[in-house]
PDB file of N, CA and C in Angstrom:
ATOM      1  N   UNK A   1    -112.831-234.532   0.780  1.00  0.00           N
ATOM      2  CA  UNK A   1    -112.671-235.859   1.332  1.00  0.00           C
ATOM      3  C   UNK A   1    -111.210-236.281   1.185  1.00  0.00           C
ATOM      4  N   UNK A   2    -110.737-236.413   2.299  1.00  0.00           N
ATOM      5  CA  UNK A   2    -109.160-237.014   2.328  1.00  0.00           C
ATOM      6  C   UNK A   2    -109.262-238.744   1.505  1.00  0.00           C
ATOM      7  N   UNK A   3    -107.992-238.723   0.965  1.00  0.00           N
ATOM      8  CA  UNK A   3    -107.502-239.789  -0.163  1.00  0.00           C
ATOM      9  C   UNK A   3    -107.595-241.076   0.906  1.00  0.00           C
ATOM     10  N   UNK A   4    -107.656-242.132   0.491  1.00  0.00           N
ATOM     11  CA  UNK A   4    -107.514-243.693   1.351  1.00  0.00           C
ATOM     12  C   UNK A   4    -106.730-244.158   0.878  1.00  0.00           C
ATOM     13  N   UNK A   5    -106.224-243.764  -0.785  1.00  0.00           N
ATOM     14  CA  UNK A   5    -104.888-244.443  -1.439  1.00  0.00           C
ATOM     15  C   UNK A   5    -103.821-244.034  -0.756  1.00  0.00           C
ATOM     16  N   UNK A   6    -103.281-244.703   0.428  1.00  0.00           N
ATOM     17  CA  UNK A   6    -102.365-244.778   1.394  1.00  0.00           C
ATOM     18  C   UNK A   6    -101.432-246.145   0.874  1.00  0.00           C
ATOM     19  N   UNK A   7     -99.947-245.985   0.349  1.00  0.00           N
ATOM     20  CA  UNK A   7     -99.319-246.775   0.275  1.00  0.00           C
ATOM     21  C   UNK A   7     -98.893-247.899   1.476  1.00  0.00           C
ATOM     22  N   UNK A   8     -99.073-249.094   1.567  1.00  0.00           N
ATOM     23  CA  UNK A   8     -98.799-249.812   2.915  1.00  0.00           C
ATOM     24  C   UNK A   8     -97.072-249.599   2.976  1.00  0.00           C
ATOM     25  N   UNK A   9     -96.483-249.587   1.782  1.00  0.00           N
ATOM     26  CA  UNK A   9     -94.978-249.361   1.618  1.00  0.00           C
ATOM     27  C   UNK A   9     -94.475-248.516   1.062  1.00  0.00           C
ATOM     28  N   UNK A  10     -94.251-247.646   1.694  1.00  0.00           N
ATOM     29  CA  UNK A  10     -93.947-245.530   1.018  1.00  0.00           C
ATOM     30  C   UNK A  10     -92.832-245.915   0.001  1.00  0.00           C
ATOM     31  N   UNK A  11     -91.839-246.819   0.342  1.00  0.00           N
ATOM     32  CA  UNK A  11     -90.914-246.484  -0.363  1.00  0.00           C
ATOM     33  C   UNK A  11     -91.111-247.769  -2.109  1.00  0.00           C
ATOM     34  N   UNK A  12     -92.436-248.025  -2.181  1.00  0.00           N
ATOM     35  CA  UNK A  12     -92.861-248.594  -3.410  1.00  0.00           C
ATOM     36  C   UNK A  12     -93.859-247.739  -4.262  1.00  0.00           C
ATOM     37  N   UNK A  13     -93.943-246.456  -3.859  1.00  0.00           N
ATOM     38  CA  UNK A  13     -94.087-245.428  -4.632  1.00  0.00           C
ATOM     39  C   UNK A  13     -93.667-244.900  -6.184  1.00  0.00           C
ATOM     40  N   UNK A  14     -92.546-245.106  -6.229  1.00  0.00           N
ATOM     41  CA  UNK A  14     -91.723-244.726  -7.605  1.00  0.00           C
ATOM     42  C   UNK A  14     -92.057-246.040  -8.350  1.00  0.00           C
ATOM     43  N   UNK A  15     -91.831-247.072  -7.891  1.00  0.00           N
ATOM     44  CA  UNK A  15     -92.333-248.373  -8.750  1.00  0.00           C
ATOM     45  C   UNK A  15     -93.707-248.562  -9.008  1.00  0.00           C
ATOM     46  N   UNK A  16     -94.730-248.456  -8.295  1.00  0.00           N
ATOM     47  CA  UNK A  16     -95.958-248.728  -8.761  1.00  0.00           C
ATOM     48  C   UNK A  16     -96.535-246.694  -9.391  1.00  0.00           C
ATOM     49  N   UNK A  17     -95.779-245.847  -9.498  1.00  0.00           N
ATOM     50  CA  UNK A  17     -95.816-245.096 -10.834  1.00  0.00           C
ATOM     51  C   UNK A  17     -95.474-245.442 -11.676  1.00  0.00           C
ATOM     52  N   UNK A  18     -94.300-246.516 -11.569  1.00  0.00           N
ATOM     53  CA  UNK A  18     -93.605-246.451 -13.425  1.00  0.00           C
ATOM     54  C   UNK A  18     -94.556-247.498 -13.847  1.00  0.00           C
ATOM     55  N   UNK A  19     -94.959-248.130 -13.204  1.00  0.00           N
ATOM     56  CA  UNK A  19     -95.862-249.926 -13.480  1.00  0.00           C
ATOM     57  C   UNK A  19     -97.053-248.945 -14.212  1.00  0.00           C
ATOM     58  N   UNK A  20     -97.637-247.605 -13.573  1.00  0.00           N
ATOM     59  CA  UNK A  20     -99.331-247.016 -13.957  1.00  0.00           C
ATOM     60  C   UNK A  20     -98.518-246.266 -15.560  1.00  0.00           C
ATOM     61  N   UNK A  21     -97.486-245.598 -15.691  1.00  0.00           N
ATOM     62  CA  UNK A  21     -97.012-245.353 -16.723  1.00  0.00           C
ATOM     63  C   UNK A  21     -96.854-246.494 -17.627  1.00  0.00           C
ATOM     64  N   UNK A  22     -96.037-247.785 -17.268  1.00  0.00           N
ATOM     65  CA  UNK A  22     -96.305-248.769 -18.558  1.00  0.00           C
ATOM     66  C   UNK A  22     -97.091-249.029 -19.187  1.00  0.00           C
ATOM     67  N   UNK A  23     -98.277-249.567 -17.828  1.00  0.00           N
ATOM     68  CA  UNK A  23     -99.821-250.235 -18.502  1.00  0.00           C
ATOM     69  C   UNK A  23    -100.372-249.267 -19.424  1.00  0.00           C
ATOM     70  N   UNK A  24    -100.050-247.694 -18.913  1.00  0.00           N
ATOM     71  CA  UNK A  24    -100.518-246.757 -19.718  1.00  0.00           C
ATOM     72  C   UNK A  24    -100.552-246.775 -20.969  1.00  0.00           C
ATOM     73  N   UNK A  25     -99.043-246.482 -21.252  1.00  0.00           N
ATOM     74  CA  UNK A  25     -98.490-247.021 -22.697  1.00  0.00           C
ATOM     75  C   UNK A  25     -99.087-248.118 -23.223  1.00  0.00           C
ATOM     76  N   UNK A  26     -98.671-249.467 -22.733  1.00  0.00           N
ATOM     77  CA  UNK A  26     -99.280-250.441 -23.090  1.00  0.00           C
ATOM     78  C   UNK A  26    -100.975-250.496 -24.068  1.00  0.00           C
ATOM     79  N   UNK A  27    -101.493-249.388 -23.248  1.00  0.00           N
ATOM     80  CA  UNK A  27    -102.810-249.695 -23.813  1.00  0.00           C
ATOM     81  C   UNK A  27    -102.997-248.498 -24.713  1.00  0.00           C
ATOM     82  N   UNK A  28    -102.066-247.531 -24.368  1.00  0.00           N
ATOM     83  CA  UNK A  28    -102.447-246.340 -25.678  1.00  0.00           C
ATOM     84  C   UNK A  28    -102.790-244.979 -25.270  1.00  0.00           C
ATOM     85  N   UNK A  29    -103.260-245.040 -23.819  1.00  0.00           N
ATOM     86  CA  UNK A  29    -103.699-244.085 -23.114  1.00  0.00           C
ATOM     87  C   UNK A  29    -102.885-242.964 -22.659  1.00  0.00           C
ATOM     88  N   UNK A  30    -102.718-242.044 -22.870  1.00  0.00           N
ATOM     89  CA  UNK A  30    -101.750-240.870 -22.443  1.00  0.00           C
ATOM     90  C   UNK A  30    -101.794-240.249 -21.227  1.00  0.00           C
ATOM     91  N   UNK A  31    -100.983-240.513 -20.060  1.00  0.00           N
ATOM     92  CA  UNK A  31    -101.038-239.600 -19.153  1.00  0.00           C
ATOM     93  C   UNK A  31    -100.181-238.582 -18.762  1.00  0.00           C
ATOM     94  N   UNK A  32    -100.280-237.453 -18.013  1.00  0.00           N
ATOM     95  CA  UNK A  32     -99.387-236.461 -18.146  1.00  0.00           C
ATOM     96  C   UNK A  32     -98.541-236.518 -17.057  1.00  0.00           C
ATOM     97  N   UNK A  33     -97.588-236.097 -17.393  1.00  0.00           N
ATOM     98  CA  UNK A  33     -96.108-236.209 -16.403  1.00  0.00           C
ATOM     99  C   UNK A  33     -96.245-235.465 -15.461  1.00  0.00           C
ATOM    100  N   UNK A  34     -97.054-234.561 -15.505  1.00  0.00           N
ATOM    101  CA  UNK A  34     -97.286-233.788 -14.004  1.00  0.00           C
ATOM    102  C   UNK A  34     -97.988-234.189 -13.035  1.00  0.00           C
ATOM    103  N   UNK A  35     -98.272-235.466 -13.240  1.00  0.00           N
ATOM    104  CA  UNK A  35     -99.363-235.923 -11.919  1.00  0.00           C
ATOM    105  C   UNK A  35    -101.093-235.759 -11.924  1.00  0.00           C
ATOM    106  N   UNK A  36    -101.252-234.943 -12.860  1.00  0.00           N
ATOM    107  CA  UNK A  36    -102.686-234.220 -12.993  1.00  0.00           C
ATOM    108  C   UNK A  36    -103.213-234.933 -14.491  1.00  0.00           C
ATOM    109  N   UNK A  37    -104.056-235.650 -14.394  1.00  0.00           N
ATOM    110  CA  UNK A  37    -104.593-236.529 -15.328  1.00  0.00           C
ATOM    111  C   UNK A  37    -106.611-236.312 -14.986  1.00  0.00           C
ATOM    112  N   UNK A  38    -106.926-235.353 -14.624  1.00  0.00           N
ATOM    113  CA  UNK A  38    -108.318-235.129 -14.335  1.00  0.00           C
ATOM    114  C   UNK A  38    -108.794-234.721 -15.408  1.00  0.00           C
ATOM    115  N   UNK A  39    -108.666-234.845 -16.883  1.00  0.00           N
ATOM    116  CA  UNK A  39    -109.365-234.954 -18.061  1.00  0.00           C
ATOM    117  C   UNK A  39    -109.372-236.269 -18.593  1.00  0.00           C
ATOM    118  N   UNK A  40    -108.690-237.694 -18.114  1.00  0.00           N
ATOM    119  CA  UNK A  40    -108.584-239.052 -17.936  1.00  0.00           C
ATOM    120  C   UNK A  40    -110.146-239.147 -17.976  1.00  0.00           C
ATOM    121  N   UNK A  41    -110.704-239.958 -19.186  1.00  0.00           N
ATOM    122  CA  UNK A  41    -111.972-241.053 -18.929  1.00  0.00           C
ATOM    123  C   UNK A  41    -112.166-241.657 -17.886  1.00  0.00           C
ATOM    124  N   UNK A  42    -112.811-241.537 -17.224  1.00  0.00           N
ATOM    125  CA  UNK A  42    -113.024-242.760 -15.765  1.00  0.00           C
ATOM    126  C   UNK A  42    -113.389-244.179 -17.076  1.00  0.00           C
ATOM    127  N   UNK A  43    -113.586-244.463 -17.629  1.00  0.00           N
ATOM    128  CA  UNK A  43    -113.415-246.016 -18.170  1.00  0.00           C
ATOM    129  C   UNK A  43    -111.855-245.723 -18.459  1.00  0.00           C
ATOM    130  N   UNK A  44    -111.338-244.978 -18.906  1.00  0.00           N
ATOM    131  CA  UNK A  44    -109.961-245.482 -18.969  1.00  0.00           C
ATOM    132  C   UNK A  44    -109.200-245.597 -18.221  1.00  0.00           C
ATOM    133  N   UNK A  45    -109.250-244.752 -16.886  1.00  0.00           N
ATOM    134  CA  UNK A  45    -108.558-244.971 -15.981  1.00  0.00           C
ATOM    135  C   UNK A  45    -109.258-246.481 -14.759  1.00  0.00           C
ATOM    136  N   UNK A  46    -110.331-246.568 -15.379  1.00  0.00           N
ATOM    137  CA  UNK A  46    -110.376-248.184 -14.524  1.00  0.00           C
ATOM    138  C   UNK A  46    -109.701-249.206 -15.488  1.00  0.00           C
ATOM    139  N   UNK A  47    -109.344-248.812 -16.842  1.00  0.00           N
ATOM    140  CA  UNK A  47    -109.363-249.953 -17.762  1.00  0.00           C
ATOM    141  C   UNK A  47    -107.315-249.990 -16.987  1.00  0.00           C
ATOM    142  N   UNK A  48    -106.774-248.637 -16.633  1.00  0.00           N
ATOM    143  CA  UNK A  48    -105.562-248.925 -16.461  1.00  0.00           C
ATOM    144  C   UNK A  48    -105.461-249.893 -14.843  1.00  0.00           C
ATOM    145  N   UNK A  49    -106.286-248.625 -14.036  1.00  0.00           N
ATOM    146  CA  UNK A  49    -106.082-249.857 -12.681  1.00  0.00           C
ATOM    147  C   UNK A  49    -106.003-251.036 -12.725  1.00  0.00           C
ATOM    148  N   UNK A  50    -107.100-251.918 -13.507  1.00  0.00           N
ATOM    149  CA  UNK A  50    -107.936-252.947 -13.599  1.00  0.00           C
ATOM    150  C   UNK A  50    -106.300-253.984 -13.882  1.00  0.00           C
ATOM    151  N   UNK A  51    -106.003-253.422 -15.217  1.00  0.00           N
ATOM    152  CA  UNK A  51    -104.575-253.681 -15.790  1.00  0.00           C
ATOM    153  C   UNK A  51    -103.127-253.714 -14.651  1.00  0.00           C
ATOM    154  N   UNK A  52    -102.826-253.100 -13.849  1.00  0.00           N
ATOM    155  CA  UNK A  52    -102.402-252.887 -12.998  1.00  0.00           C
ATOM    156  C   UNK A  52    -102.563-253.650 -11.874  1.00  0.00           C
ATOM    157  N   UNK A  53    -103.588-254.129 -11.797  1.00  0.00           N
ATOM    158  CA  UNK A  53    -103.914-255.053 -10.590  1.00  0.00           C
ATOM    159  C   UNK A  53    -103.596-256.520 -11.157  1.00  0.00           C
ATOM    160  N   UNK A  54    -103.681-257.001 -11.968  1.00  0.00           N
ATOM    161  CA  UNK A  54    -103.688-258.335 -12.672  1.00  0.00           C
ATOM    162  C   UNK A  54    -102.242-258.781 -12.369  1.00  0.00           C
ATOM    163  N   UNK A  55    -101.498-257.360 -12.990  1.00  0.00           N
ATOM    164  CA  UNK A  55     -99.915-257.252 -13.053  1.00  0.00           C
ATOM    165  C   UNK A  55     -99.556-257.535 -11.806  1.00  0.00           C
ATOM    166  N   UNK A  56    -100.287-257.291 -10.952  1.00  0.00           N
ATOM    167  CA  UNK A  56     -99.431-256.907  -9.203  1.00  0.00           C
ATOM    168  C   UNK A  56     -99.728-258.716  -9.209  1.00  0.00           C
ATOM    169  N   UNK A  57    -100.462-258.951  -9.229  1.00  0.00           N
ATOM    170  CA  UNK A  57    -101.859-260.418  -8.594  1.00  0.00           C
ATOM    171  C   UNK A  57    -100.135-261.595  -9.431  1.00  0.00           C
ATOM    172  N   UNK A  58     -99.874-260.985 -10.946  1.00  0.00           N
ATOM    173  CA  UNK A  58     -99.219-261.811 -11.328  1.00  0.00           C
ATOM    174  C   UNK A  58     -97.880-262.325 -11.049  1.00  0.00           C
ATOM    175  N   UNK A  59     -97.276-261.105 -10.491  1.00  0.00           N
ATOM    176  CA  UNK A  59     -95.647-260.667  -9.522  1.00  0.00           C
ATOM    177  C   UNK A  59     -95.913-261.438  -8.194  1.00  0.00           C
ATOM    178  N   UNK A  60     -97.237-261.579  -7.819  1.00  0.00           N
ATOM    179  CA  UNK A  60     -97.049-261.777  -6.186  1.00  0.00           C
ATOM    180  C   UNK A  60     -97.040-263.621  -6.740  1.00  0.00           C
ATOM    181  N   UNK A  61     -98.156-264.054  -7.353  1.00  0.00           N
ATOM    182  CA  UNK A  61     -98.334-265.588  -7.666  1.00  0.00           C
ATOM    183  C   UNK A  61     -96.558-266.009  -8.137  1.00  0.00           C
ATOM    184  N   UNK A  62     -96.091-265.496  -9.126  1.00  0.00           N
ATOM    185  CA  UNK A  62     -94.642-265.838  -9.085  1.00  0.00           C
ATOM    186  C   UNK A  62     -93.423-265.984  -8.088  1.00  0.00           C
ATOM    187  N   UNK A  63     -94.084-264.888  -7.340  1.00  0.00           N
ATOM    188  CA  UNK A  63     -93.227-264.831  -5.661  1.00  0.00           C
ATOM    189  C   UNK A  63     -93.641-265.741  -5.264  1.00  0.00           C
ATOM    190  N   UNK A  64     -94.432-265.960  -4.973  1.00  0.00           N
ATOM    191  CA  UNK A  64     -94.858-267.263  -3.997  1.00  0.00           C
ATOM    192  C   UNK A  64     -94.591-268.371  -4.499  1.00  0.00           C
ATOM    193  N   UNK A  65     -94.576-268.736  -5.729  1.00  0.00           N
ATOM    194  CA  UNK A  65     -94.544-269.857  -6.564  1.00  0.00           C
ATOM    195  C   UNK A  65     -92.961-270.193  -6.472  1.00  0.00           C
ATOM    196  N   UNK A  66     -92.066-269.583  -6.219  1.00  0.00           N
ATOM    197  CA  UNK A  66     -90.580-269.496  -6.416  1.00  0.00           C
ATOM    198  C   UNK A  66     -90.469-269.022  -7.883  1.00  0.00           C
ATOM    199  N   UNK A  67     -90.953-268.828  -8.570  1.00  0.00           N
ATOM    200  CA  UNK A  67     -90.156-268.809 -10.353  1.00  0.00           C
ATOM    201  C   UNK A  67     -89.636-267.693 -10.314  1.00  0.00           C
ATOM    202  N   UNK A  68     -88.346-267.948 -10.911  1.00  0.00           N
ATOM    203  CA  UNK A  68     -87.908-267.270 -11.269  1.00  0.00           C
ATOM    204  C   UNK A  68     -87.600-266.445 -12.973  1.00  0.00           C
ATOM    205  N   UNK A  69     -89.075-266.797 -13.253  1.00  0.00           N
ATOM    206  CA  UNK A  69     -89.226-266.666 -14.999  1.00  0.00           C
ATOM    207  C   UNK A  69     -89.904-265.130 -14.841  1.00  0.00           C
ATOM    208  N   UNK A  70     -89.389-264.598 -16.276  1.00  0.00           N
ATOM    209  CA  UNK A  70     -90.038-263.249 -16.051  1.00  0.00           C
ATOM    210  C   UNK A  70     -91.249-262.921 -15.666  1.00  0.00           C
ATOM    211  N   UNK A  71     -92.036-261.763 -15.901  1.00  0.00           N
ATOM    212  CA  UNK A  71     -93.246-261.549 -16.298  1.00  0.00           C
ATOM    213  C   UNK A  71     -93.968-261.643 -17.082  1.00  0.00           C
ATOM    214  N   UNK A  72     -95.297-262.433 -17.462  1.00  0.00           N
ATOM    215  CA  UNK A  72     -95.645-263.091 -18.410  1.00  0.00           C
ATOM    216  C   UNK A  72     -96.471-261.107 -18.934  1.00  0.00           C
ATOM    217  N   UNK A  73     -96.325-261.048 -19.807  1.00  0.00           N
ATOM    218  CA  UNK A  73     -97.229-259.962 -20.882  1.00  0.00           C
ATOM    219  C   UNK A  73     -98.289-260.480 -21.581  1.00  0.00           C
TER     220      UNK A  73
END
């Protein structure tokens, strides 16, 4: 079955890897630098998406909002 995770913006690729590497860290979870993480818990890898999405939800509400205050953690 072909992938649907189709970036709408190719060239936001390298950024929303380093964002799945932070949250990673963040929570403790180890993923491997080669791209291949298929021994990953499926609860952990929703616990990172899940994490990841909040983050995006929180960048866009600040955009819109005008602030120019960091990212809240």
């Amino acid at each position: 079955m072909a992938s649907r995770n189709t970036l709408v913006v190719q060239q936001a690729k390298a950024g929303i890897d380093q964002l799945k590497f932070e949250v990673a860290q963040e929570l403790g979870i180890a993923l491997s630098p080669t791209g291949y993480n298929g021994n990953l818990a499926t609860r952990d890898a929703g616990f990172i998406g899940g994490n990841i999405t909040k983050r995006l939800v929180q960048i866009a509400e600040q955009q819109l909002s005008g602030s120019a205050a960091g990212i809240r953690r």
